[in-house]
C-alpha atoms as a PDB file:
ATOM      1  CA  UNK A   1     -30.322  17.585   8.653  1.00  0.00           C
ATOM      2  CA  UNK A   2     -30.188  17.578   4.919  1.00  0.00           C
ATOM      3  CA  UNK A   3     -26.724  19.273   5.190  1.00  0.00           C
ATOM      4  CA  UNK A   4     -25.280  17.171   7.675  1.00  0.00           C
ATOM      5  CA  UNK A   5     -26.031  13.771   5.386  1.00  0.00           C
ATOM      6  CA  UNK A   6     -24.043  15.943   2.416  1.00  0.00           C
ATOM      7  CA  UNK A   7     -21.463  16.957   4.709  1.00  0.00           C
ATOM      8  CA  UNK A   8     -20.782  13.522   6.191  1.00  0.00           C
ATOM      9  CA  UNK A   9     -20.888  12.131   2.662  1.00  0.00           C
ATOM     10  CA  UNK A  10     -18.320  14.821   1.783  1.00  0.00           C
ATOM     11  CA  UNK A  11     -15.910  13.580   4.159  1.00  0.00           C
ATOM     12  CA  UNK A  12     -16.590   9.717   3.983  1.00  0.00           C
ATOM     13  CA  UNK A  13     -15.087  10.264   0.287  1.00  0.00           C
ATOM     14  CA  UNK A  14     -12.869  12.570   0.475  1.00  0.00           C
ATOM     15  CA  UNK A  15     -10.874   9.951   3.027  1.00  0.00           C
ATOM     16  CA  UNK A  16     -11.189   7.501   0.653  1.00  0.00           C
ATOM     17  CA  UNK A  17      -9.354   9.110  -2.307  1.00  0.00           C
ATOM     18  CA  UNK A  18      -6.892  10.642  -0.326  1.00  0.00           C
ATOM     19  CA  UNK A  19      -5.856   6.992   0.593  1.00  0.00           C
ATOM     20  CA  UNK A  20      -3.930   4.908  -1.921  1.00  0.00           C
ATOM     21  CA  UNK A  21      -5.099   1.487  -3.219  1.00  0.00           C
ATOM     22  CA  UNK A  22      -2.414  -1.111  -2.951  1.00  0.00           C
ATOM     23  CA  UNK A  23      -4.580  -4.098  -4.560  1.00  0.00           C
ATOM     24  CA  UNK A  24      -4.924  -1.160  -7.797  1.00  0.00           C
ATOM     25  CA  UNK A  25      -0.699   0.155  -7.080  1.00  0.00           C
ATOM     26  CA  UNK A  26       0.035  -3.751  -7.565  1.00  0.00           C
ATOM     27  CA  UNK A  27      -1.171  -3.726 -10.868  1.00  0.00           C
ATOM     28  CA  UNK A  28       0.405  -0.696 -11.841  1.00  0.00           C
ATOM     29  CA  UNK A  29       4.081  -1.924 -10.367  1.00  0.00           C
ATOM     30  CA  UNK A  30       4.316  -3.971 -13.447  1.00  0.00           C
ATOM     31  CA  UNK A  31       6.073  -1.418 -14.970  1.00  0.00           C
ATOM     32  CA  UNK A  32       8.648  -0.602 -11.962  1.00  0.00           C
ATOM     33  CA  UNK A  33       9.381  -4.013 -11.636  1.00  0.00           C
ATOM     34  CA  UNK A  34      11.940  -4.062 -13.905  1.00  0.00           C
ATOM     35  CA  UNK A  35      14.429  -1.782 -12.538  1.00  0.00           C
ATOM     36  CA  UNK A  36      12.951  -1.748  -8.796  1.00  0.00           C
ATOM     37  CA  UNK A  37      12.530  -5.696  -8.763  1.00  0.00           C
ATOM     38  CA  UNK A  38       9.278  -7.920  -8.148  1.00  0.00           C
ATOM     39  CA  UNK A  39       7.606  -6.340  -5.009  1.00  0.00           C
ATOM     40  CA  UNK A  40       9.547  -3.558  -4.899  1.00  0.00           C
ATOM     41  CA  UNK A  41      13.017  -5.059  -3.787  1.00  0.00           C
ATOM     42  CA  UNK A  42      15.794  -4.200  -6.329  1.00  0.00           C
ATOM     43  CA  UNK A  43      18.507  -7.080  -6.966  1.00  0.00           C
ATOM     44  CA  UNK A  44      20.362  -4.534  -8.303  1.00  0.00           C
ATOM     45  CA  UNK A  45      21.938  -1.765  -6.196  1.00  0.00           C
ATOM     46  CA  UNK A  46      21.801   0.863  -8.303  1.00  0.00           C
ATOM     47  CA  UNK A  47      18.121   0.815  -7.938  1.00  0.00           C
ATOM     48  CA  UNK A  48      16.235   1.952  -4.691  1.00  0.00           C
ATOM     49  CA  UNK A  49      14.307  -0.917  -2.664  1.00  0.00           C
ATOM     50  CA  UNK A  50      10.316   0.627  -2.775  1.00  0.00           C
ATOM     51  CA  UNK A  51       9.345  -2.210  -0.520  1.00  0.00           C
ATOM     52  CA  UNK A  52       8.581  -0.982   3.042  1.00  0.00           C
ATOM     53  CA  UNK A  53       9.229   2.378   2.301  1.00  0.00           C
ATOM     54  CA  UNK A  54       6.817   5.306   3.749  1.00  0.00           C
ATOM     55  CA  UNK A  55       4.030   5.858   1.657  1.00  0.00           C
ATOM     56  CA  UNK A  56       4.501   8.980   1.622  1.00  0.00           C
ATOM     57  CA  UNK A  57       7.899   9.332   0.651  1.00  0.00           C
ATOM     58  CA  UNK A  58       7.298   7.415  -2.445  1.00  0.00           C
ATOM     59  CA  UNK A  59       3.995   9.597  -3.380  1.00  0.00           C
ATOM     60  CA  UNK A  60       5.894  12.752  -2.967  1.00  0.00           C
ATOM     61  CA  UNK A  61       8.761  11.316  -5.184  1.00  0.00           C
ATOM     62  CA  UNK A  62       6.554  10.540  -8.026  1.00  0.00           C
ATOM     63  CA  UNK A  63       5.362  13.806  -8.335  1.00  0.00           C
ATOM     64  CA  UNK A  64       8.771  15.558  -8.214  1.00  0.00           C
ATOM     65  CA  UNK A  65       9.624  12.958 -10.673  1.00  0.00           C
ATOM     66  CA  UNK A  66       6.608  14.232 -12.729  1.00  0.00           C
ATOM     67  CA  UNK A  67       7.017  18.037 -12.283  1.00  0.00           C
ATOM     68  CA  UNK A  68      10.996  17.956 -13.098  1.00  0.00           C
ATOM     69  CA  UNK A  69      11.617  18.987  -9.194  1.00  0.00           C
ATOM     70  CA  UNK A  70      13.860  15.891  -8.851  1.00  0.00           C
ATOM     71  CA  UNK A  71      15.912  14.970 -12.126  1.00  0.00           C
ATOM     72  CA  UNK A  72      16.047  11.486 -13.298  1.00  0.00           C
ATOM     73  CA  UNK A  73      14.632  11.375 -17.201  1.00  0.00           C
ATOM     74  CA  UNK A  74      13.790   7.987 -16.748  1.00  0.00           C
ATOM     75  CA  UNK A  75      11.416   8.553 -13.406  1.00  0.00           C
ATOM     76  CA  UNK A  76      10.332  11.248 -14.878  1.00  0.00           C
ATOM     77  CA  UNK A  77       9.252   9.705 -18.345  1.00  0.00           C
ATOM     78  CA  UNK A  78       7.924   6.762 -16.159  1.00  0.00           C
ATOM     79  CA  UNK A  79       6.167   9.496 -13.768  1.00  0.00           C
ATOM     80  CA  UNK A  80       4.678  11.407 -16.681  1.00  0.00           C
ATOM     81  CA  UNK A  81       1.869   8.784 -17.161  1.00  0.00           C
ATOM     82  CA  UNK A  82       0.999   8.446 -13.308  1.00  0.00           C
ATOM     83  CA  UNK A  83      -2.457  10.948 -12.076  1.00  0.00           C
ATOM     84  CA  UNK A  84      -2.352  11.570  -8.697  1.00  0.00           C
ATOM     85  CA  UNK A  85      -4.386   8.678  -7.823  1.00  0.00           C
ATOM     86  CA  UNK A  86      -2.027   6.318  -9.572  1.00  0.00           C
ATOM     87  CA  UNK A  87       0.948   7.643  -7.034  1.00  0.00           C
ATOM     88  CA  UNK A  88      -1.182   7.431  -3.951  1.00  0.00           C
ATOM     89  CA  UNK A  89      -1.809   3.684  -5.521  1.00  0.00           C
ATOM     90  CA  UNK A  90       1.669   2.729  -6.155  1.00  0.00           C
ATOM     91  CA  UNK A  91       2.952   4.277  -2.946  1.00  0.00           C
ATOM     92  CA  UNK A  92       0.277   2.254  -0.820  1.00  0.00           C
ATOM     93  CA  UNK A  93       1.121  -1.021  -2.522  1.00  0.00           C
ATOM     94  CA  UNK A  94       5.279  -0.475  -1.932  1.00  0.00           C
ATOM     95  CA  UNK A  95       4.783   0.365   1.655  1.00  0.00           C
ATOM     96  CA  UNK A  96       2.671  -2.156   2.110  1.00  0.00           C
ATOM     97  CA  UNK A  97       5.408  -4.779   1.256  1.00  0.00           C
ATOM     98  CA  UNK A  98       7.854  -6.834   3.311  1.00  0.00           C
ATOM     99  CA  UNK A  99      11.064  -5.022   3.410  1.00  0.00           C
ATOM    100  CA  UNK A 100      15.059  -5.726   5.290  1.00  0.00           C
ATOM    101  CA  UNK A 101      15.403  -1.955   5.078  1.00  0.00           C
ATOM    102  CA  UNK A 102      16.188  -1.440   8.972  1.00  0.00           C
ATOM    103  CA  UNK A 103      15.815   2.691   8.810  1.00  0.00           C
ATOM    104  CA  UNK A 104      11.765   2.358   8.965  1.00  0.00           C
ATOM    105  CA  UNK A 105      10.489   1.589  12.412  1.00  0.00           C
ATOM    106  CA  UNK A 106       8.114  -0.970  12.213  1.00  0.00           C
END
């Protein structure tokens, strides 16, 4: 029985790391903001629209940001600072938002 109450605990928190905080990815968006627009929709073209994008896209950016996989110095200098929890944060709160992109089924 003992194991069972460690295993259950086990998985009861290892589903809620792998899940991203949006309330916590709001407060880090500060930063993107600026390029990427207040909630995550650019006013400028140049810059991607986060809002409404998949989660998981923007996670798996981040990190190729981070590692040099995808080249852009200033994502990357931006990504540099992120842990892995800060991503999964970030990428919760964008996808989370309203969006006019029409590619993502809603």
């Amino acid at each position: 029985m003992k194991y069972l109450v460690i295993a259950a605990a086990l998985v009861a928190t290892s589903s809620v790391s792998a899940a991203g905080d949006a309330n916590r990815g709001k407060a880090l968006s500060a930063t993107c903001a600026g390029c990427h627009g207040e909630n995550g929709v650019s006013q400028i073209k140049t810059y991607p629209i986060l809002a409404g994008q998949y989660a998981s896209y923007i996670e798996q950016a981040l990190k190729d940001y981070k590692s040099g996989a995808r080249a852009n110095a200033i994502m990357k200098g931006f990504a540099a600072g992120l842990s892995a929890q800060d991503m999964k944060d970030l990428a919760a709160y964008f996808a989370s938002q309203p969006s006019d992109l029409d590619t993502l089924p809603r």
